[in-house]
N, C-alpha and C. Protein backbone atom coordinates (compact mmCIF):
# COMPACT_ATOMS: atom_id res chain seq x y z
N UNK A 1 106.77 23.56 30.94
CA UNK A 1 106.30 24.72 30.21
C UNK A 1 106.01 25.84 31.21
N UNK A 2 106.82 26.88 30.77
CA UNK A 2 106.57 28.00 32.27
C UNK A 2 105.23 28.46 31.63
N UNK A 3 104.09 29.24 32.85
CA UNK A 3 103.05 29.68 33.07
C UNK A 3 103.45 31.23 33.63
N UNK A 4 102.55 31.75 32.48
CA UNK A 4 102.85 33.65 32.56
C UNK A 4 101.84 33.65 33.37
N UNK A 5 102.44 34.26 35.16
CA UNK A 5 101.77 34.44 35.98
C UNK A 5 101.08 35.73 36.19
N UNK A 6 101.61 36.56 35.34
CA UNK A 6 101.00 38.12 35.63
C UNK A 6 99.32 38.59 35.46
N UNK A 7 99.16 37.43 34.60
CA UNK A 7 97.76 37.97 34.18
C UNK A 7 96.99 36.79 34.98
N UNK A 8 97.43 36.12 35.93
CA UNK A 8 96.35 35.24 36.40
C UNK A 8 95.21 35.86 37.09
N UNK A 9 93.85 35.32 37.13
CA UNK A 9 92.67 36.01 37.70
C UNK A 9 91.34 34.65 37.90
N UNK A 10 91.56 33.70 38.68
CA UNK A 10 91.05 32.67 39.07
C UNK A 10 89.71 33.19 39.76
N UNK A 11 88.85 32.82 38.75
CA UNK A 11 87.10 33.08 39.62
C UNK A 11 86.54 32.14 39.70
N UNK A 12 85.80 31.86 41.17
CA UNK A 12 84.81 31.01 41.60
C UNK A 12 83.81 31.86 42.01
N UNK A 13 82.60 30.91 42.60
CA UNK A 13 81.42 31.58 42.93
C UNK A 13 81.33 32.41 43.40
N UNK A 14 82.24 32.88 44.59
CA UNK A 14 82.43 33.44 46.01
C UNK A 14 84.22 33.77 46.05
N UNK A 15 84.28 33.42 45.64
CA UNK A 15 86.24 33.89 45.42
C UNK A 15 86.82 34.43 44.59
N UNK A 16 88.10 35.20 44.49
CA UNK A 16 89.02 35.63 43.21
C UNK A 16 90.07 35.31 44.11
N UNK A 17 90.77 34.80 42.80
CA UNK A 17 92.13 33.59 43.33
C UNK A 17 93.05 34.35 42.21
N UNK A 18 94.41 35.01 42.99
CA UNK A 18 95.31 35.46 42.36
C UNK A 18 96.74 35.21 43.16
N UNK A 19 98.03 35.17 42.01
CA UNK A 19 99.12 35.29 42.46
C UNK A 19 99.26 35.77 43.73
N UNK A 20 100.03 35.71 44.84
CA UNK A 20 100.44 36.36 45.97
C UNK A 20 101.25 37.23 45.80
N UNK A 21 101.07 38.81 46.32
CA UNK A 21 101.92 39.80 45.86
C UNK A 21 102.53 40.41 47.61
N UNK A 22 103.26 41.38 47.20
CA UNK A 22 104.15 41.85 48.38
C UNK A 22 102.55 42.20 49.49
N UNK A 23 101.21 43.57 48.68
CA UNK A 23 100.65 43.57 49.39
C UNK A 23 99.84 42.64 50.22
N UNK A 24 99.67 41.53 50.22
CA UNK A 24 99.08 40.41 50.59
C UNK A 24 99.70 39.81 51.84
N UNK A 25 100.93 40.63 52.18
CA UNK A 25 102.05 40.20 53.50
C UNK A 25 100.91 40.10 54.75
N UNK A 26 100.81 41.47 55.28
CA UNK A 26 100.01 41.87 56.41
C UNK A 26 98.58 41.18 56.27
N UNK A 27 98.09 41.04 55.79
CA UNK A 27 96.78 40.47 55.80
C UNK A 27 96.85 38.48 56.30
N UNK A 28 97.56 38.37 55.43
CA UNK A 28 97.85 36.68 55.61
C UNK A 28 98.49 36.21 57.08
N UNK A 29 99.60 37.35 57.03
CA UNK A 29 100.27 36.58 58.34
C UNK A 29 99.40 37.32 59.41
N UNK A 30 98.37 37.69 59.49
CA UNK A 30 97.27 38.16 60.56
C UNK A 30 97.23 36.94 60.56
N UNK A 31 96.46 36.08 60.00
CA UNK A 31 96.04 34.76 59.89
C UNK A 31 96.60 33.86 60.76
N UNK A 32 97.92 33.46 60.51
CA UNK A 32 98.52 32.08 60.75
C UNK A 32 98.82 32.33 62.04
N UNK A 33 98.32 31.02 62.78
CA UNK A 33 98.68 31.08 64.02
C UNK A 33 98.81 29.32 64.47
N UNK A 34 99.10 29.02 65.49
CA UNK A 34 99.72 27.61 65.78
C UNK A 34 98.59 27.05 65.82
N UNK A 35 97.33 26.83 66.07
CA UNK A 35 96.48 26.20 65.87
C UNK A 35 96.00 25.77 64.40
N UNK A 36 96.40 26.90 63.52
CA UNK A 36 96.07 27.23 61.40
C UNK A 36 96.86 25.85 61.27
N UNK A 37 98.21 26.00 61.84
CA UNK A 37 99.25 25.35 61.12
C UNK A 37 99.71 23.82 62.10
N UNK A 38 98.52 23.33 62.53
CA UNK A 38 98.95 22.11 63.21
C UNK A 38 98.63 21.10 62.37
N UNK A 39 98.22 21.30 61.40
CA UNK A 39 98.42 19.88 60.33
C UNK A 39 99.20 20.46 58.85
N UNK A 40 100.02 21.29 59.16
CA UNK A 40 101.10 21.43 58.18
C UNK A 40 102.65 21.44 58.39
N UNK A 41 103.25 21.37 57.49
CA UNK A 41 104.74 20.64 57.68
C UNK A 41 105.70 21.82 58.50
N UNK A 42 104.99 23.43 58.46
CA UNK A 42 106.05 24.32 58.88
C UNK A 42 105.30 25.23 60.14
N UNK A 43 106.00 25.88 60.70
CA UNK A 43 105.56 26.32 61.97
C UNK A 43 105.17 27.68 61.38
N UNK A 44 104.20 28.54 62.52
CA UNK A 44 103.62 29.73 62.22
C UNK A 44 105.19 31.10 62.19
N UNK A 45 105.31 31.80 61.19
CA UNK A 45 106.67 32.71 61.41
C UNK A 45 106.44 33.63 62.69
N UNK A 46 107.74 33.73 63.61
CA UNK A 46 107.03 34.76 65.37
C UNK A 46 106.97 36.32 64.61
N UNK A 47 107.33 36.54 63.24
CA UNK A 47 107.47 38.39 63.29
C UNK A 47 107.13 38.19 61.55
N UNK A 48 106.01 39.33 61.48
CA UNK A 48 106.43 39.86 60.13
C UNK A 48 107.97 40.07 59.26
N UNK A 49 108.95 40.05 60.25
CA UNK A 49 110.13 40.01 59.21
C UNK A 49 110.61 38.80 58.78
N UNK A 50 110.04 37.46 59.63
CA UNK A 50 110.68 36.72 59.67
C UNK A 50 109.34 35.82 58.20
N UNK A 51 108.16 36.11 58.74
CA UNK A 51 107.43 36.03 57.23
C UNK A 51 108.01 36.45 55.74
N UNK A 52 108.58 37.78 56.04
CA UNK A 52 108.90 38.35 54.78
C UNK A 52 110.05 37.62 53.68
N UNK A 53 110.57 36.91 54.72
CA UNK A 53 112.14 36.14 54.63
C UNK A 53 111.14 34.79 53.96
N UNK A 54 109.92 34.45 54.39
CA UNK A 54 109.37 33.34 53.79
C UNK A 54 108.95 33.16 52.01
N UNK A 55 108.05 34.94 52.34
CA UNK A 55 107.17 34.85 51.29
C UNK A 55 108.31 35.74 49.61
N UNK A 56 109.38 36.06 50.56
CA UNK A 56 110.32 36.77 50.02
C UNK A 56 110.64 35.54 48.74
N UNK A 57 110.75 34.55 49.06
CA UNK A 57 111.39 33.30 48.46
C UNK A 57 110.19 32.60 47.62
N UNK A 58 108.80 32.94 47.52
CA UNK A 58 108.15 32.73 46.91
C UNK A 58 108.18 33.57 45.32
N UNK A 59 108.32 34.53 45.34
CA UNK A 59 108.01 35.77 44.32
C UNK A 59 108.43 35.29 43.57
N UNK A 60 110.20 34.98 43.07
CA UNK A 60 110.58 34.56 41.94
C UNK A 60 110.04 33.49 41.37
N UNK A 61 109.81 32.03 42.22
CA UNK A 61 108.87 31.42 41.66
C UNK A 61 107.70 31.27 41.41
N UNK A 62 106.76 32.64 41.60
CA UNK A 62 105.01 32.53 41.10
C UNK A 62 105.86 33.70 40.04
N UNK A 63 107.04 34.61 39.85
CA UNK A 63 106.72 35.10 38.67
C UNK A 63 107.37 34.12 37.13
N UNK A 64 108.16 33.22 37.36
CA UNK A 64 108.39 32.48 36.56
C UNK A 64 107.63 30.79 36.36
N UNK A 65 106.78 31.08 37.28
CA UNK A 65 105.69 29.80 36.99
C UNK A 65 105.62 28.51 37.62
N UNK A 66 106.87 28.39 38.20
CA UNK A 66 107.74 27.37 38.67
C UNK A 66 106.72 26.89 39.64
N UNK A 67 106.70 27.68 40.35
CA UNK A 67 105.85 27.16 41.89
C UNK A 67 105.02 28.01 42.48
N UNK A 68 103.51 28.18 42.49
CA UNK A 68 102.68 29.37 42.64
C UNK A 68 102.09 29.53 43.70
N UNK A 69 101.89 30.32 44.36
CA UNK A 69 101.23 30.34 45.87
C UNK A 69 99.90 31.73 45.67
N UNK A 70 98.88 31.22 45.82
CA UNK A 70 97.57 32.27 45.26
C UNK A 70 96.72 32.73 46.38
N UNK A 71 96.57 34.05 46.54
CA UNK A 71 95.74 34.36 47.37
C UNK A 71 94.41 34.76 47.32
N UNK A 72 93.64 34.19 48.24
CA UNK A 72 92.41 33.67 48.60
C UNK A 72 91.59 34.98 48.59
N UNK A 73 90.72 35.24 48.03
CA UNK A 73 89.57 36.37 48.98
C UNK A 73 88.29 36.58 48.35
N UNK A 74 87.75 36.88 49.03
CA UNK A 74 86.13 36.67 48.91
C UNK A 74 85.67 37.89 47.74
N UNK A 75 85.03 37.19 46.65
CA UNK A 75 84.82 38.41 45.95
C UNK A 75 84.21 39.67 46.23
N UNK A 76 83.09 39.51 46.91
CA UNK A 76 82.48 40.79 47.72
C UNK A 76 83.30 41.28 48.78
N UNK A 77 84.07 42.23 49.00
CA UNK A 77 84.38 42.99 49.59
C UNK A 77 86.10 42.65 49.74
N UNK A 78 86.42 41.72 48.76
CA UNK A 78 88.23 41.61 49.11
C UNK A 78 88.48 40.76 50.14
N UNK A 79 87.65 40.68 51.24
CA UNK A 79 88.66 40.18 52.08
C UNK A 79 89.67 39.11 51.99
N UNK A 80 90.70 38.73 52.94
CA UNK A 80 91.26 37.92 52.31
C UNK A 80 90.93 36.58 52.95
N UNK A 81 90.89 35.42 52.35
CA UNK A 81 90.17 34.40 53.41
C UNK A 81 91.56 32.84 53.53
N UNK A 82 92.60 33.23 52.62
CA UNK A 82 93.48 32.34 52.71
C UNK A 82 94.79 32.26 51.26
N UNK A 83 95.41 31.01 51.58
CA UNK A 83 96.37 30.79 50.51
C UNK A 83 96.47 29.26 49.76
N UNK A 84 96.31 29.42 48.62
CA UNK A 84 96.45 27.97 47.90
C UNK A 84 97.88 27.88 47.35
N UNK A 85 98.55 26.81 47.20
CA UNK A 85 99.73 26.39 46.59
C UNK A 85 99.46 25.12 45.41
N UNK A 86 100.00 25.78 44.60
CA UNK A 86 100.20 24.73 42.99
C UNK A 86 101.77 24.64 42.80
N UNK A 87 102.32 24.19 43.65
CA UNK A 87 103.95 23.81 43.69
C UNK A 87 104.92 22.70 42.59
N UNK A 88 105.65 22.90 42.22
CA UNK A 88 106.09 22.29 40.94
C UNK A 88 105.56 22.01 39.70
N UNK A 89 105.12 23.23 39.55
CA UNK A 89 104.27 23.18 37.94
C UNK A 89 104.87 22.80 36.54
N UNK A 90 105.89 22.53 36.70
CA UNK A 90 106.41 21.91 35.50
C UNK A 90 107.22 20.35 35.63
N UNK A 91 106.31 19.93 36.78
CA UNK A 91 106.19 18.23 37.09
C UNK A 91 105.09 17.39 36.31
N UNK A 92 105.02 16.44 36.25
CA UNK A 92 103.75 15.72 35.63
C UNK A 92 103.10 16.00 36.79
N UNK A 93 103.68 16.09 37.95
CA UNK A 93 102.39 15.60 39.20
C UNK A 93 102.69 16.86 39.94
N UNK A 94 102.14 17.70 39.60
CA UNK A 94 102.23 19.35 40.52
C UNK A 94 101.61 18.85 42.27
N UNK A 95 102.05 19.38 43.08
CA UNK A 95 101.57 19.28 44.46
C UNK A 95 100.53 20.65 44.65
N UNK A 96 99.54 20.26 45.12
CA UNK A 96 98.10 21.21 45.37
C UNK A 96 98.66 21.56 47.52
N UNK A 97 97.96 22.57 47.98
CA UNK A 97 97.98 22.45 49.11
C UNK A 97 96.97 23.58 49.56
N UNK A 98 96.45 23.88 50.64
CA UNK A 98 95.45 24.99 50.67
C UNK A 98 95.96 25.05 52.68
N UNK A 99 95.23 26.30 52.71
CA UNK A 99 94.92 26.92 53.87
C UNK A 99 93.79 28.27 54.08
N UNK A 100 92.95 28.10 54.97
CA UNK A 100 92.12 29.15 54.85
C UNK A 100 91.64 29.91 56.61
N UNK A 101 91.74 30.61 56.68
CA UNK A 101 92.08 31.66 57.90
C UNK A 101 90.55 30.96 58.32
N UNK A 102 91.00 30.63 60.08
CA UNK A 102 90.21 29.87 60.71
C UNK A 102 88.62 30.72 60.92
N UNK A 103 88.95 32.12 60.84
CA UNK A 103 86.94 32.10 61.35
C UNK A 103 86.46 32.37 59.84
N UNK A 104 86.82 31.62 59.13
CA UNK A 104 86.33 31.04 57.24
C UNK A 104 86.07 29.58 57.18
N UNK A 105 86.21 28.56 58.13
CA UNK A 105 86.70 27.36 58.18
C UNK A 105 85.20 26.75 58.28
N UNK A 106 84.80 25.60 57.64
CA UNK A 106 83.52 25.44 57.46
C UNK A 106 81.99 25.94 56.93
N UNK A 107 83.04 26.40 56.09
CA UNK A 107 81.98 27.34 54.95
C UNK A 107 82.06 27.50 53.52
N UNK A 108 82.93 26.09 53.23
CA UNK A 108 83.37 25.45 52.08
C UNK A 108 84.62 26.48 51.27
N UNK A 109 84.86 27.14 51.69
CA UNK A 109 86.40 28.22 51.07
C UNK A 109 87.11 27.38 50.31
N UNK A 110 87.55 26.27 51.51
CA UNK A 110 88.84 25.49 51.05
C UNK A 110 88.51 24.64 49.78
N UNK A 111 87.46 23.98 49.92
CA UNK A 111 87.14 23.03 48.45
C UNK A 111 86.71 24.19 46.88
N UNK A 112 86.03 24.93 47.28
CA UNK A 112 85.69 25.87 46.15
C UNK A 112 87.35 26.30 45.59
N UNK A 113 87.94 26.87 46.59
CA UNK A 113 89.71 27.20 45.97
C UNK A 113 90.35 26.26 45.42
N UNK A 114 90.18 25.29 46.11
CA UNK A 114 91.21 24.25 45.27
C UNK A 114 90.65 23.39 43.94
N UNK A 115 89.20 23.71 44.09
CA UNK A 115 88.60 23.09 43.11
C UNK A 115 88.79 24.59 41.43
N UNK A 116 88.85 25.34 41.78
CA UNK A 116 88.91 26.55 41.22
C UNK A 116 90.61 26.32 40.59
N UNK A 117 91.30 26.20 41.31
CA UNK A 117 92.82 25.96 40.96
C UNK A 117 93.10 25.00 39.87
N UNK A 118 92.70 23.39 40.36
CA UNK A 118 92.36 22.44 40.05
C UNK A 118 91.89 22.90 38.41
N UNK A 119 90.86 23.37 38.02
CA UNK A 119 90.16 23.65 36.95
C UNK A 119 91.14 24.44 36.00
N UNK A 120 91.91 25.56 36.78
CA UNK A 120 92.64 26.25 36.16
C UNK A 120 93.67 25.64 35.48
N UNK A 121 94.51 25.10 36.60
CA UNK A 121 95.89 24.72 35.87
C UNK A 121 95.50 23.23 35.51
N UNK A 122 94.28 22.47 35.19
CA UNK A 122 94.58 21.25 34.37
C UNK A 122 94.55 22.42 32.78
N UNK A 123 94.26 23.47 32.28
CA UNK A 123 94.41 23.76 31.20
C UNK A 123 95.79 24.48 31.25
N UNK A 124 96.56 25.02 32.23
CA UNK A 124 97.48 26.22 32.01
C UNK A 124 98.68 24.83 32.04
N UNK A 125 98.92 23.79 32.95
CA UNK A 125 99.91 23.30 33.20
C UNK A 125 99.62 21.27 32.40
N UNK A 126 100.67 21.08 32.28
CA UNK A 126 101.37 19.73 31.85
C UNK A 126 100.97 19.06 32.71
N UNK A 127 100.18 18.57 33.02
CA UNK A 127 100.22 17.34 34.43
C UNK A 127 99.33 16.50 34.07
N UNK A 128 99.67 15.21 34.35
CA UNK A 128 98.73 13.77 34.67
C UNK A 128 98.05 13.59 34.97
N UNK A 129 98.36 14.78 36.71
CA UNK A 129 97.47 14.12 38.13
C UNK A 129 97.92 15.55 39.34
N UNK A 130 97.39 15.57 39.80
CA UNK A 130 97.82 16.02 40.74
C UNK A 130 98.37 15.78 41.90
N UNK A 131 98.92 15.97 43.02
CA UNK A 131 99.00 15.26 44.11
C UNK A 131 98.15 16.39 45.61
N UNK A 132 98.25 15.69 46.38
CA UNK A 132 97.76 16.77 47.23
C UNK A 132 97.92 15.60 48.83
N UNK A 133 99.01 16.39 49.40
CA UNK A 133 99.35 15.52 51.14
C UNK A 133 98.48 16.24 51.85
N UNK A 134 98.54 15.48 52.62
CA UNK A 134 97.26 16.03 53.79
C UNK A 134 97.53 15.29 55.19
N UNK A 135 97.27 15.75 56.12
CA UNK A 135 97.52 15.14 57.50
C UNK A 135 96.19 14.48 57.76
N UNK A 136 96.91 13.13 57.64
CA UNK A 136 95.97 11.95 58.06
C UNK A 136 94.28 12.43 59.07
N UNK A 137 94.74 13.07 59.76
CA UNK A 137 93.30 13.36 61.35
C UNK A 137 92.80 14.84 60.39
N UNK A 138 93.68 15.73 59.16
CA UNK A 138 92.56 16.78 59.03
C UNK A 138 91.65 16.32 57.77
N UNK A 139 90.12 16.20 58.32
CA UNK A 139 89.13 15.46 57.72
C UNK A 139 88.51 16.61 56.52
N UNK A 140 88.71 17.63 57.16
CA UNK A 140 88.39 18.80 56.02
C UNK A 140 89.19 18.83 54.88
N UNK A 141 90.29 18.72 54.85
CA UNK A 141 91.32 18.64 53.82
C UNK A 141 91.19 17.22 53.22
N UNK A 142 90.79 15.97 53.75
CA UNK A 142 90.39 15.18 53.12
C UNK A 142 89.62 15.08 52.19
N UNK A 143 87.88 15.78 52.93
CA UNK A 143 87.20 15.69 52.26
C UNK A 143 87.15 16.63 50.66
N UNK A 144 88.11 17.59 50.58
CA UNK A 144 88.30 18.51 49.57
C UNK A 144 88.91 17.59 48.99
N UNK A 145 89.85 16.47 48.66
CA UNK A 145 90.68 15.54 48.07
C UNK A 145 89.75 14.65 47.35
N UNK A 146 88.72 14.18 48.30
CA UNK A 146 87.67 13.18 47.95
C UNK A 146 86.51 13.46 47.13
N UNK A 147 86.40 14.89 47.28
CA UNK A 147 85.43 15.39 46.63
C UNK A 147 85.88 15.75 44.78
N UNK A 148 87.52 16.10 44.59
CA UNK A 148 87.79 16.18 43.37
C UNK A 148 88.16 14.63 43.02
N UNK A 149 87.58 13.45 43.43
CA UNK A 149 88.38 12.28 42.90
C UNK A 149 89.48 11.78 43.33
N UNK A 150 89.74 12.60 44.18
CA UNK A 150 91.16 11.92 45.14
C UNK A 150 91.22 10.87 45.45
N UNK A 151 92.12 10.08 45.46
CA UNK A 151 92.51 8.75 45.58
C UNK A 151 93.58 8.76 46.32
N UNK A 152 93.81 8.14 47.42
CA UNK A 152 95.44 7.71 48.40
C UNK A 152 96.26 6.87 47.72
N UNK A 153 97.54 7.52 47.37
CA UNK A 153 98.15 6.79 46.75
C UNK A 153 99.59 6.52 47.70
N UNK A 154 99.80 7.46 49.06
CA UNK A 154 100.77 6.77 49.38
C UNK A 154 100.43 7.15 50.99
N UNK A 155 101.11 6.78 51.92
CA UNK A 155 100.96 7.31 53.23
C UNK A 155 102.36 7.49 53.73
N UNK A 156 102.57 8.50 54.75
CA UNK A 156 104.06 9.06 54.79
C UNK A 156 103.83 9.29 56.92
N UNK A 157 104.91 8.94 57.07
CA UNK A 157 105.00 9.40 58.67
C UNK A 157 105.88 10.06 58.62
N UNK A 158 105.58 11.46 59.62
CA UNK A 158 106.15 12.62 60.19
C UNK A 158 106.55 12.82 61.37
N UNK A 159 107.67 13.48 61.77
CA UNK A 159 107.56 13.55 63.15
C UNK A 159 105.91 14.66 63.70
N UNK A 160 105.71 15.54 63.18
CA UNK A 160 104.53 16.66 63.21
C UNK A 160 103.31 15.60 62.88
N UNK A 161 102.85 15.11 62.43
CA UNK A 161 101.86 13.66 61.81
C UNK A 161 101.93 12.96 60.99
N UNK A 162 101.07 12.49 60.73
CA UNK A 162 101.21 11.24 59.60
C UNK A 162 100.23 12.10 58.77
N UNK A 163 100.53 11.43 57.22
CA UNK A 163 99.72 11.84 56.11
C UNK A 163 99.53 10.69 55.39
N UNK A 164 98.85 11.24 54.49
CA UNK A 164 98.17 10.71 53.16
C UNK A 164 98.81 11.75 52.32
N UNK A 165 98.96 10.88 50.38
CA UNK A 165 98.94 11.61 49.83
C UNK A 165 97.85 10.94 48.17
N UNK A 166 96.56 12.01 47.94
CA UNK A 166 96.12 11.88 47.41
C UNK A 166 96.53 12.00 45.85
N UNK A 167 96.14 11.32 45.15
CA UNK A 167 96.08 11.70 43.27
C UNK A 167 94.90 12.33 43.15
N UNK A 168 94.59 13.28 42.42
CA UNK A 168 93.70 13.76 42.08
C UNK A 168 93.98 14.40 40.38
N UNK A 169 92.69 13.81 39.93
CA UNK A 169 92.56 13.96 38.31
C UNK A 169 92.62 14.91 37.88
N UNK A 170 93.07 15.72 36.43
CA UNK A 170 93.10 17.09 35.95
C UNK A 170 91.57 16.80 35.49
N UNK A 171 91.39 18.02 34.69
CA UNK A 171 89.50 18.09 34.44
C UNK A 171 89.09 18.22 33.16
């Protein structure tokens, strides 16, 4: 069932969680840097153009529902503090994934977003369960898994690391 992404507007305590749009380029890829992205599957992009070529390939699928990538920011004052992914939304088992710009990191961002997501699309989307991989050693991303009910349901080796991949319940 596609999900009309235009009007999304995801609120938590401390966050507004929306679609990722063109303006959201420069701000995010400030962010990512090889240390952000050492427990994820893809490397940091070396140039804004070569980002653009990334996030370029996102658009059609957050505007047809397919696969959504939402950006993070703090309700007081905008900033932006990261990106969540709700990937294959018209699976029984959508894949969850988060990231949140490192001097935000330990100040609960990441669980409030995904728990915020989580809430959202068990009403907007078809799903069972969720899934959500995670690299085995990052304990923060665990504990956001564990905290919605996450359960390990499979473990996967990488050349980049090993993971887990959690189930986690709709709400």
């Amino acid at each position: 069932m596609p999900v009309d992404t235009h009007a999304i507007r995801i609120l938590s305590q401390r966050l507004s969680i929306e679609p990722f749009c063109e303006q959201d380029a420069v701000e995010s890829f400030s962010c990512i840097s090889l240390s952000l992205t050492r427990y994820m599957s893809w490397e940091p992009p070396a140039s804004l153009e070569e980002y653009a070529q990334v996030w370029g390939q996102w658009l059609p699928a957050i505007a047809d529902g397919s696969d959504i990538v939402f950006t993070v920011r703090e309700r007081v004052g905008a900033r932006f503090a990261g990106l969540v992914g709700l990937h294959h939304t018209g699976s029984e088992t959508p894949e969850l994934g988060i990231w949140i710009r490192e001097d935000k990191h330990g100040v609960g961002f990441g669980g409030e977003a995904v728990r915020a997501v989580v809430q959202w699309a068990s009403q907007w989307v078809a799903a069972k369960h969720f899934i959500y991989p995670v690299a085995t050693q990052n304990r923060a991303s665990r504990r956001i898994a564990e905290a919605l009910g996450g359960v390990v349901i499979e473990r996967r080796m990488a050349e980049k690391y090993d993971s887990v991949v959690y189930r986690i319940p709709v709400v």
